[in-house]
Protein backbone atom coordinates (compact mmCIF):
# COMPACT_ATOMS: atom_id res chain seq x y z
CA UNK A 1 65.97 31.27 399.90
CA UNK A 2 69.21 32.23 397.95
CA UNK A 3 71.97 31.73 399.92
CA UNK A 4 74.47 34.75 401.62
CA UNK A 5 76.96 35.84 399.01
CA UNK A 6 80.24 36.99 400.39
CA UNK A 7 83.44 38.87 399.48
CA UNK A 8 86.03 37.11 400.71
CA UNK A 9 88.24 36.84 397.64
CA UNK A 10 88.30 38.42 394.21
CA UNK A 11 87.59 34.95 392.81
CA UNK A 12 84.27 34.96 394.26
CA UNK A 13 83.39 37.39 391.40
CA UNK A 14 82.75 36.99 388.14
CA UNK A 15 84.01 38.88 384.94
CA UNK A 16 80.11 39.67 384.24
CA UNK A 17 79.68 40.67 387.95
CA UNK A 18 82.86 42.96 388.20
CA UNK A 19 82.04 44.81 384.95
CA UNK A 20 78.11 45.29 386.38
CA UNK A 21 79.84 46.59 389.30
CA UNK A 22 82.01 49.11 387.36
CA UNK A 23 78.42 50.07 385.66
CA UNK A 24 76.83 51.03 389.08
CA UNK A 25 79.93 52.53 390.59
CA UNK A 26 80.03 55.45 387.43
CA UNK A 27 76.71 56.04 387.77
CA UNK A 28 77.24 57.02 391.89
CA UNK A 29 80.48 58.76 390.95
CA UNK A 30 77.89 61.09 388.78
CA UNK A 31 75.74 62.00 391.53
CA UNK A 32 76.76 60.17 394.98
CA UNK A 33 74.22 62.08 396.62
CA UNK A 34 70.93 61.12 394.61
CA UNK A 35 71.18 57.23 395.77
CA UNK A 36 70.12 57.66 399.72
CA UNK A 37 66.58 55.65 398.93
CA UNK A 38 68.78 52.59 397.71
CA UNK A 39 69.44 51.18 401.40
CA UNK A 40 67.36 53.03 404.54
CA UNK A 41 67.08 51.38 407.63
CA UNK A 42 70.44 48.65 407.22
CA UNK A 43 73.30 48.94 408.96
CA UNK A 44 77.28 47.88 408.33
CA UNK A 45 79.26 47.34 411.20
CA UNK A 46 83.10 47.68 410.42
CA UNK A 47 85.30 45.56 412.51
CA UNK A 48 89.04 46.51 411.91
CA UNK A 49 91.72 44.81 414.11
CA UNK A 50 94.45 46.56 412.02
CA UNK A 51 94.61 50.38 411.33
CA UNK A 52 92.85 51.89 408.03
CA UNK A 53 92.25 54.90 406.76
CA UNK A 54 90.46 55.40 403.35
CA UNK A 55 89.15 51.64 403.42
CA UNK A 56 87.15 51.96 406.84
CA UNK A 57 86.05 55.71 405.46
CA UNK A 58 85.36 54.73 402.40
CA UNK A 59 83.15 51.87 403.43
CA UNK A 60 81.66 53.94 405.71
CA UNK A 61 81.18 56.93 403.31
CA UNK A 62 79.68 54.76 401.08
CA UNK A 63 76.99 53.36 403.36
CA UNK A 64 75.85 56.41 404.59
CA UNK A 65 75.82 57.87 400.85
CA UNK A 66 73.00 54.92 400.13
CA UNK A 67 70.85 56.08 403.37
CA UNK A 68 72.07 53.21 405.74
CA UNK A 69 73.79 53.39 409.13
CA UNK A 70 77.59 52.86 410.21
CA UNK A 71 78.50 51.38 413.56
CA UNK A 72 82.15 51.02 413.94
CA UNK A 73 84.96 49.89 415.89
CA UNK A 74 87.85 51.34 414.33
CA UNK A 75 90.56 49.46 417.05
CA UNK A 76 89.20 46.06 417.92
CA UNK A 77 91.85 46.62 420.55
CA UNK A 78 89.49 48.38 422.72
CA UNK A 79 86.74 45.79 422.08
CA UNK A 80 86.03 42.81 423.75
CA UNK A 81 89.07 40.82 421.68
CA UNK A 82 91.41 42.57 423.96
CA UNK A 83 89.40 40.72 427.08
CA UNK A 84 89.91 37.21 424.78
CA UNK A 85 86.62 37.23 422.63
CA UNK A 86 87.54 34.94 419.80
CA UNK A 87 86.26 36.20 416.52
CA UNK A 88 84.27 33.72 415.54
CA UNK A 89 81.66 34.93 419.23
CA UNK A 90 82.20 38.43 417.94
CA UNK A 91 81.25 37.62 414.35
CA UNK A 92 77.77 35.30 415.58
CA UNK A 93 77.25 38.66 417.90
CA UNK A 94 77.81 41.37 415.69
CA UNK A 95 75.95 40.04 412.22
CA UNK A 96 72.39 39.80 412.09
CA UNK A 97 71.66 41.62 415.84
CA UNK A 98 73.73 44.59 415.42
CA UNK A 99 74.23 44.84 411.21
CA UNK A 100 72.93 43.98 407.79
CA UNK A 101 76.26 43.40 406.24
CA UNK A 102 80.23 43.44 408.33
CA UNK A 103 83.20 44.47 406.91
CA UNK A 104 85.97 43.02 408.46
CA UNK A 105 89.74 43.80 408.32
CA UNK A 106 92.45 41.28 410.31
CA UNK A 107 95.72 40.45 410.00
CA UNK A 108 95.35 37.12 409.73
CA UNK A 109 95.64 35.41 406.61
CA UNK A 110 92.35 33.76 406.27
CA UNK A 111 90.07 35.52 409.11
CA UNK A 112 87.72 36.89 406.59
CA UNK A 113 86.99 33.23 405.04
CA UNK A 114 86.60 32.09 408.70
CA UNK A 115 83.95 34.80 409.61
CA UNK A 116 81.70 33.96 407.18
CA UNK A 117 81.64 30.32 408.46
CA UNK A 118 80.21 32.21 411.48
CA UNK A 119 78.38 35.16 410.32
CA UNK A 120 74.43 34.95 409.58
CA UNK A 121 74.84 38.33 407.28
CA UNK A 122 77.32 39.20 404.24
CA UNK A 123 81.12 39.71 405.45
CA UNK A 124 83.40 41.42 403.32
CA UNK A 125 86.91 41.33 403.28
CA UNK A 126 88.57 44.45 403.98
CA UNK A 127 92.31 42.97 404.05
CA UNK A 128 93.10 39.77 405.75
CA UNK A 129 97.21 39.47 406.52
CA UNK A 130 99.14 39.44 403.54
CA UNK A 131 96.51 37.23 401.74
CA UNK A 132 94.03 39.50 399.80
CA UNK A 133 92.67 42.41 399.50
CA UNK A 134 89.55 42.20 397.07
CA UNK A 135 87.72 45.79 397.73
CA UNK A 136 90.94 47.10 397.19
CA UNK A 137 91.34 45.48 394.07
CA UNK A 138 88.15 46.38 392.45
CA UNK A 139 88.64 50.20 393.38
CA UNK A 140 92.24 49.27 391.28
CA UNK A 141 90.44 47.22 388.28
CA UNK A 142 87.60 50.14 388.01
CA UNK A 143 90.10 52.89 388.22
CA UNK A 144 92.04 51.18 384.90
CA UNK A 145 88.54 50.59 383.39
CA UNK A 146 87.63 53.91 383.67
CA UNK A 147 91.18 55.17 382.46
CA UNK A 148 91.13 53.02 379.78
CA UNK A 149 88.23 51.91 378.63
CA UNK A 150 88.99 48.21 379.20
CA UNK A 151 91.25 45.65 381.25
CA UNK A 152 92.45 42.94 378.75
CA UNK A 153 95.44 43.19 376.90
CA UNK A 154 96.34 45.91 379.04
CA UNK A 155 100.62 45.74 380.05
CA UNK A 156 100.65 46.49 383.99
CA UNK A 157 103.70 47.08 386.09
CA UNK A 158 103.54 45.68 389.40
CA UNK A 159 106.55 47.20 391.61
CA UNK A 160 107.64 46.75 395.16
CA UNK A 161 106.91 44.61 397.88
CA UNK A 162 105.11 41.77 395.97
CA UNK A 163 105.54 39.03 398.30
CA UNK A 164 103.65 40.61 400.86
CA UNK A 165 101.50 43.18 399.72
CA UNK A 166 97.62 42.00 399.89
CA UNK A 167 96.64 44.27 397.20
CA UNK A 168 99.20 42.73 395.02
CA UNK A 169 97.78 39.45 394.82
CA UNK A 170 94.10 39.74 394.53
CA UNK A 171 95.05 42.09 391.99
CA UNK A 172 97.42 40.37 390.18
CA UNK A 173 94.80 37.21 390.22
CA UNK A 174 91.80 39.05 388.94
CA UNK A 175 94.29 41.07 385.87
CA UNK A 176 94.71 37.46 384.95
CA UNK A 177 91.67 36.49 384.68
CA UNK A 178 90.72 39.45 382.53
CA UNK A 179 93.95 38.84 380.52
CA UNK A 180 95.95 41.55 381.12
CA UNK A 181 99.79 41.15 380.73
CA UNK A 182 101.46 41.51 384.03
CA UNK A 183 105.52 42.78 384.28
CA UNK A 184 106.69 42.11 387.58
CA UNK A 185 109.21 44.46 388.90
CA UNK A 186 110.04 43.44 392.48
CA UNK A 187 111.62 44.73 395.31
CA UNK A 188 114.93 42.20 395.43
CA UNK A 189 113.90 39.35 398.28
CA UNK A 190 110.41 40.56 397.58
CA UNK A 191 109.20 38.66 394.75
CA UNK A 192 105.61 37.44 394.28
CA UNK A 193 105.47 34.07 396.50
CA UNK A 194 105.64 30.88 394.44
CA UNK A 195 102.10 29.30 395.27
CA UNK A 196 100.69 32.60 393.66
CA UNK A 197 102.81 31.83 390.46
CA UNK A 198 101.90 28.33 390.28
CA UNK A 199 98.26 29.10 390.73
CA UNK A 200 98.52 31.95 387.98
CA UNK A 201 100.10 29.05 385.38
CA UNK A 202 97.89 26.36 386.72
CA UNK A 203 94.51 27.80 386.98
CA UNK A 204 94.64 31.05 384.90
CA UNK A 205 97.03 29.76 382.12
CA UNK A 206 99.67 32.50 382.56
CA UNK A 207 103.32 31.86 381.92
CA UNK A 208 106.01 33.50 383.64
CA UNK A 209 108.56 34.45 381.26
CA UNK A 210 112.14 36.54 381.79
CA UNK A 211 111.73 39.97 380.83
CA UNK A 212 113.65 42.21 379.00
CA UNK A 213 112.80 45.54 380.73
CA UNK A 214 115.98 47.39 379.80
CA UNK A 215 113.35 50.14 378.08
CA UNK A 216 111.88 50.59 381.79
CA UNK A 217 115.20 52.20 382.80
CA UNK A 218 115.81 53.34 386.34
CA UNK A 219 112.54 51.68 387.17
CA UNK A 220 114.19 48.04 386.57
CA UNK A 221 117.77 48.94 386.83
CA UNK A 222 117.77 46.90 390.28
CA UNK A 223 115.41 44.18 389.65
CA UNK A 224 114.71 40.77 387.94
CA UNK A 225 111.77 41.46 385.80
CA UNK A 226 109.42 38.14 384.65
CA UNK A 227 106.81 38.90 382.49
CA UNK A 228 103.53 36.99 383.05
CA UNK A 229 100.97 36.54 380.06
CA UNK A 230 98.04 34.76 379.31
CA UNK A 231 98.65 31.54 377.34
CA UNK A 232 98.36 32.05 373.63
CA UNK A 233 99.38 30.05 370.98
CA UNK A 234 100.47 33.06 368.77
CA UNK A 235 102.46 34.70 371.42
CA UNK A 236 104.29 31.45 372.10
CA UNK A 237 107.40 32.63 368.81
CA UNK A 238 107.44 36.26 371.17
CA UNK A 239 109.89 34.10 373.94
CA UNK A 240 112.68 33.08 371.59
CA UNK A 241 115.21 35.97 372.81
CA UNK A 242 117.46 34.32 374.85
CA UNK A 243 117.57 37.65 376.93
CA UNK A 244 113.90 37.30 377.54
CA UNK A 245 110.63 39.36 376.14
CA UNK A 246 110.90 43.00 374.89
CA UNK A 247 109.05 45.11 377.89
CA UNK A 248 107.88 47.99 375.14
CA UNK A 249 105.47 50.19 376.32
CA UNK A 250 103.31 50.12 379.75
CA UNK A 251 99.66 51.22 380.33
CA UNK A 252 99.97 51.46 383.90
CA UNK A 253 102.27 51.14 387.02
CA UNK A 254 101.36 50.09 390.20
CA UNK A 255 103.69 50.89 393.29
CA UNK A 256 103.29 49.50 396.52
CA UNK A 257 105.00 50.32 399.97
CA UNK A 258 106.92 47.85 401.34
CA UNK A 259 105.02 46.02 404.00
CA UNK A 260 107.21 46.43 406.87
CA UNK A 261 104.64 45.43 409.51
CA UNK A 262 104.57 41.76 407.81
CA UNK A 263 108.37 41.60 407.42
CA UNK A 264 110.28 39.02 409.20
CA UNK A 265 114.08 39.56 410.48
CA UNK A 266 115.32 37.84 408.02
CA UNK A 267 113.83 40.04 404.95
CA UNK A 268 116.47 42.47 406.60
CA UNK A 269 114.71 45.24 404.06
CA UNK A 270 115.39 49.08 404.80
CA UNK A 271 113.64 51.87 403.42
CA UNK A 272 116.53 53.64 402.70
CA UNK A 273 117.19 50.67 399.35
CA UNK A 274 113.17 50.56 398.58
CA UNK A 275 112.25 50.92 395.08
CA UNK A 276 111.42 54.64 394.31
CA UNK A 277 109.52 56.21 391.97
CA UNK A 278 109.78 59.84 390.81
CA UNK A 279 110.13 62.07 387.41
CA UNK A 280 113.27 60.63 386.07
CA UNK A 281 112.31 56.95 386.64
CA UNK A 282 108.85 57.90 384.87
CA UNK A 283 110.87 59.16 382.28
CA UNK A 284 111.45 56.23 380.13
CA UNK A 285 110.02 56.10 376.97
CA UNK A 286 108.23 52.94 377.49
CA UNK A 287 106.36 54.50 380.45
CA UNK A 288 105.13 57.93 378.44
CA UNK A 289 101.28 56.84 378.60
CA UNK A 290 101.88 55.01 381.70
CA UNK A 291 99.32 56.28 384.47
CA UNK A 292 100.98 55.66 388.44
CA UNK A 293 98.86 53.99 390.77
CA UNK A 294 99.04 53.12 394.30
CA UNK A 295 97.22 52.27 397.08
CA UNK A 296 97.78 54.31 399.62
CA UNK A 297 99.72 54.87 401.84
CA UNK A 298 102.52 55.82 400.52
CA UNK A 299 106.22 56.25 402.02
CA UNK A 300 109.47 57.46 400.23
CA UNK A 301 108.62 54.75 397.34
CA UNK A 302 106.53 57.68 395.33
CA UNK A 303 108.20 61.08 394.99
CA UNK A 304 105.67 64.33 395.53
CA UNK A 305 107.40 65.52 392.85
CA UNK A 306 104.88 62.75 391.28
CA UNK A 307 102.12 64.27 392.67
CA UNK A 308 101.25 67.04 389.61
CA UNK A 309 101.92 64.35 386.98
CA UNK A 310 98.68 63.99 384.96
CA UNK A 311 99.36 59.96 385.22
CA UNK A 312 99.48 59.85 388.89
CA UNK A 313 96.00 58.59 389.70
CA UNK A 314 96.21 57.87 392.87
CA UNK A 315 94.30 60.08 394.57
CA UNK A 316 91.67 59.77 391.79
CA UNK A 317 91.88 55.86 392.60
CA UNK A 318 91.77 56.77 396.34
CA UNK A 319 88.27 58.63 395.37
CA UNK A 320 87.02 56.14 393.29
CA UNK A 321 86.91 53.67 396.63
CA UNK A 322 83.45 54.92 397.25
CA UNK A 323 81.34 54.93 394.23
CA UNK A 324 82.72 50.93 394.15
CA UNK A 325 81.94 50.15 397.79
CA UNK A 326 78.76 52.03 397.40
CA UNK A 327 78.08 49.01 394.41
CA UNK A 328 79.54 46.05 396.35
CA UNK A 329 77.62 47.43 399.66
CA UNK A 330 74.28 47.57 397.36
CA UNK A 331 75.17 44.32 395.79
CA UNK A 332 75.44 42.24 398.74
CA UNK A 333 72.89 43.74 400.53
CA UNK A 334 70.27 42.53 397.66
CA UNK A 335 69.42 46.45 396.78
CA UNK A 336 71.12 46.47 393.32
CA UNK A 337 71.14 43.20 390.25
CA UNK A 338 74.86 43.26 389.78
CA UNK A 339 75.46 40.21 391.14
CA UNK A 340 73.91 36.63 389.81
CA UNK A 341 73.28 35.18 393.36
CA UNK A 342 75.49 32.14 392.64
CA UNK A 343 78.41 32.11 394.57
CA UNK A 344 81.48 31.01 392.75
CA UNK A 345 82.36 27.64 392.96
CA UNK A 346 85.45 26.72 395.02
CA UNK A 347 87.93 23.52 394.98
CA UNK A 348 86.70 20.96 397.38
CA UNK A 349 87.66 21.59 401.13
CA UNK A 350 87.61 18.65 403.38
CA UNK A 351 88.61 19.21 407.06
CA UNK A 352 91.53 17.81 408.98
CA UNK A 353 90.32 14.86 410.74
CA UNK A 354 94.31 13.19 411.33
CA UNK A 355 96.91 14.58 412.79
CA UNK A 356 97.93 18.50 413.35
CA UNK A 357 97.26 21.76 411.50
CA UNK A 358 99.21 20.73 408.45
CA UNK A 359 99.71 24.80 407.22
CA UNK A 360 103.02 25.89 407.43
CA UNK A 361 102.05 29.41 407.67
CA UNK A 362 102.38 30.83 411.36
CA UNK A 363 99.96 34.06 410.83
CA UNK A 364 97.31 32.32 409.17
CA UNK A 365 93.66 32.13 410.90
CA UNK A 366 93.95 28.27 411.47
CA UNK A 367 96.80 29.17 414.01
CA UNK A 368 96.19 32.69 415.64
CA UNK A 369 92.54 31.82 416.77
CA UNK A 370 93.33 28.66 418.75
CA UNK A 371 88.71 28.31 419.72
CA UNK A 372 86.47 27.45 416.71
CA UNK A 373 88.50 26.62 414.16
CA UNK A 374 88.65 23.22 412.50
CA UNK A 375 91.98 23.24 409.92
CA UNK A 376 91.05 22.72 406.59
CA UNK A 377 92.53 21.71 403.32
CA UNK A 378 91.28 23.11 399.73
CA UNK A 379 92.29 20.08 396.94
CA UNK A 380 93.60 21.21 393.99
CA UNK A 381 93.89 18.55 392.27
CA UNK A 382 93.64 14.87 393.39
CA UNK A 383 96.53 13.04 390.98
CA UNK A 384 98.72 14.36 391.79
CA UNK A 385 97.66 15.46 395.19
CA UNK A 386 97.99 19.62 395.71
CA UNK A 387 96.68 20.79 398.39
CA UNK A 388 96.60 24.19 400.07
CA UNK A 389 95.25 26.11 403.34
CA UNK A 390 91.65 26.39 403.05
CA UNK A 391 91.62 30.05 405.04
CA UNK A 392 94.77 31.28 404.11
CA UNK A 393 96.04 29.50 400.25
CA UNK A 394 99.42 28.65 401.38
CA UNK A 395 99.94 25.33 399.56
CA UNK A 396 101.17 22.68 401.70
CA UNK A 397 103.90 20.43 401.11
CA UNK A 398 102.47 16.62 400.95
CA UNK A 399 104.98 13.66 401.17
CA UNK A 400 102.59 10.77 401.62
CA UNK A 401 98.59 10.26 401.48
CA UNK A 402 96.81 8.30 403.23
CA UNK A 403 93.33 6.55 403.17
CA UNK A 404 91.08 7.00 406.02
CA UNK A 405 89.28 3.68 404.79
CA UNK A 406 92.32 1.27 404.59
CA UNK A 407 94.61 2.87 407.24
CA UNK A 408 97.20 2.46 404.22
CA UNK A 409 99.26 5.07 402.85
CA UNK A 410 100.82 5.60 399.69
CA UNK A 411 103.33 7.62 397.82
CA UNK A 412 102.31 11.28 396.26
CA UNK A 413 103.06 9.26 392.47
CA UNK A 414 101.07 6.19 393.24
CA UNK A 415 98.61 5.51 390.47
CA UNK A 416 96.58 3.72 394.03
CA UNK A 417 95.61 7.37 394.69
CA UNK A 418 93.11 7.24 391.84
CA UNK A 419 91.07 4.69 393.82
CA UNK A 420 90.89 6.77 396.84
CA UNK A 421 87.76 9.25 397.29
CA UNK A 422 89.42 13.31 397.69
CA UNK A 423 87.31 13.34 401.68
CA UNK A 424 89.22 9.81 402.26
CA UNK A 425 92.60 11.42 402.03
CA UNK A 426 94.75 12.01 404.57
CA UNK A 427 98.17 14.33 403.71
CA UNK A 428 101.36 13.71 405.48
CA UNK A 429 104.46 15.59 405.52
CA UNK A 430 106.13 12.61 405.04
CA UNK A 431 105.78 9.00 405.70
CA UNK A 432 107.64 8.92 409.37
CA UNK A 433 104.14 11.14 409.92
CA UNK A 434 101.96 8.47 408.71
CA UNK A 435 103.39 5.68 410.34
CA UNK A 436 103.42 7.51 413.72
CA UNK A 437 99.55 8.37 413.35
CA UNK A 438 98.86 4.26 412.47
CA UNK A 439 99.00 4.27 409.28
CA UNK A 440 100.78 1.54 407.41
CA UNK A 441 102.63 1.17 403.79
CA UNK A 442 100.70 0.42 401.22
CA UNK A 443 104.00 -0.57 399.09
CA UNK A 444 104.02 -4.46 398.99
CA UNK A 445 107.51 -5.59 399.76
CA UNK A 446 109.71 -7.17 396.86
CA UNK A 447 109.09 -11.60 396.83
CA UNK A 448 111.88 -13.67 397.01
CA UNK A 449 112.48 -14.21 393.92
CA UNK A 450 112.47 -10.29 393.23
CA UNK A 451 115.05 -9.68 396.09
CA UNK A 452 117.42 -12.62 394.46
């Protein structure tokens, strides 16, 4: 029996199975009404425990446009999680005896990949925290497809908020992949976080590189602009300009609102010195062919004035959300071949068997739901050890490892680490941790002779 394939991340696709999708969704956006035989008789259950708009409707649009049923709860406030229900009972409860297939919105980094621990039916991930986004980002990757004609080699302007924004970095992973150019344009204090700029160089083989983006004009008057492209030999004699790459043209730009419900004290941000977007900015030659997308919603950081623009596709994207849940719905549900049945494979994830949740991030899963949850790390790469959140991706910082085995511990550059197995290995922030859970130095103290 092939096993459940989720949507938790935009990594769980592949290339192949995001382009099949793109097939399917054009042929609904033809005629969304001709496809009610694909799923009669299943049922999605949308469980949102943050507010939504045109991703619950969407979702639920697109179910009903392939003949299945919607039950909903729109404000998991008024649901049994007010009276303590921990998602994981809600998840076990909900899949298999109420629905076919959840979608499931949090805010939470990492409550998405914890509910399909739990769930007996698909779970896709409708938004989790300021983590990803993935629905979101395929309605994005289609929209450019369609506009287009293709992803790679495309130049794409991401503007705004970019160290919170959930749709930023699922989409900024999966452009990546497809090797798009990327030309960061952030919100000052807002940049993209650093784990999601070491994971673009380290696993997608895209270098961050200072930007000349004087040709952007009022769009980057205010910002430091890095320009993040895929590895290639060729390009390599581009990055001699001491004053960075030449930003020339753009084939799309992509604002986001600033996340103000995420926002700390310290980010201090006010709307009245967000990023904005209007007519003049758009202006600028290198923006001409430039088509404006956002997500939705929008504040002051996109001017109406915007609105009449034949490159403001928002709406259009907006639109677009249901012929590509309508695919991904289908998909999961078994009803349509765009997907290969293999889930992708993932870095090994061992769980925390020593000591305390080792993520530093407060809002992720591992933290907020205190019942069923075992802390997990996701290993990078062994030699040297990185290591990350298994539910949420925040890397965390490791300033010994241990072995399980020997009870020894050793430093993060100790060639000894080789001989350890990755589920022996116990991270510490440091080795005053180690010691204090039992564990002893593996360093062998200097002889005599050495010390004389």
């Amino acid at each position: 029996m092939p096993s459940i394939r989720h949507l938790i991340s935009i990594d769980d696709l592949s290339l192949a199975e995001m382009l099949a999708l793109f097939e399917r969704a054009r042929e609904f956006a033809g005629e969304p009404k001709n496809w009610s035989h694909l799923c009669p008789g299943r049922i999605s259950a949308t469980l949102f425990y943050e507010a939504s708009t045109r991703t619950r409707l969407s979702f639920e649009s697109a179910m009903l446009r392939l003949g299945g049923g919607v039950i909903t709860a729109a404000d998991m406030r008024m649901s049994s999680a007010s009276k303590g229900e921990s998602l994981a009972d809600t998840v076990r409860v909900v899949g298999g005896a109420y629905a076919d297939i959840l979608v499931l919105r949090h805010p939470s980094e990492g409550a998405a990949r914890l509910a399909a621990e739990f769930s007996s039916v698909p779970v896709i991930n409708a938004g989790d925290g300021s983590h990803e986004h993935p629905t979101q980002t395929l309605c994005d990757l289609y929209s450019l497809w369609i506009e287009h004609g293709r992803i790679e080699g495309l130049d794409v302007v991401l503007a705004g908020d970019l160290r919170y924004s959930r749709t930023i970095h699922s989409f900024a992973y999966a452009l990546a992949r497809f090797g798009a150019n990327i030309i960061c344009v952030p919100q000052s204090g807002f940049e993209m976080p650093e784990y999601m700029v070491r994971r673009l160089r380290e696993e997608f083989a895209v270098e961050p590189v200072r930007a000349n983006a004087s040709r952007l004009g009022e769009l980057a008057s205010a910002s430091d602009v890095v320009y993040l492209t895929p590895q290639k030999p060729h390009q390599l004699s581009l990055f001699t300009d001491a004053r960075g790459f030449n930003v020339e043209r753009v084939d799309a730009v992509y604002m986001t609102r600033p996340q103000t419900e995420r926002h700390t004290a310290q980010d201090g941000q006010t709307k009245t010195d967000y990023l904005q977007l209007g007519k003049r900015a758009m202006s600028a030659d290198s923006l001409r062919d430039a088509v404006v997308m956002h997500p939705l919603p929008r504040r002051e950081e996109i001017s109406s004035d915007l609105d009449a623009d034949p490159r403001s596709i928002y709406f259009k994207q907006a639109s677009r959300g249901v012929p590509i849940r309508m695919a991904i719905l289908g998909s999961l549900l078994g009803e349509l071949d765009a997907l290969s049945g293999r889930p992708a494979a993932r870095n090994p994830v061992f769980p925390v068997q020593v000591g305390d949740n080792p993520c530093l991030n407060p809002t992720c899963i591992a933290h907020t739901e205190d019942r069923h949850v075992t802390p997990k790390v996701e290993l990078a790469s062994a030699f040297p050890p990185r290591v990350a959140c298994a539910y949420c991706s925040n890397e965390i910082p490791v300033g010994a490892v241990g072995c399980s085995t020997t009870g020894h511990f050793h430093a993060p550059s100790s060639r000894e680490l080789r001989k350890i197995r990755p589920d022996h290995m116990v991270f510490f922030r440091d080795a005053a941790q180690a010691q204090a859970l039992g564990f002893a130095s593996a360093a062998r103290p200097s002889s005599v002779s050495e010390r004389s």
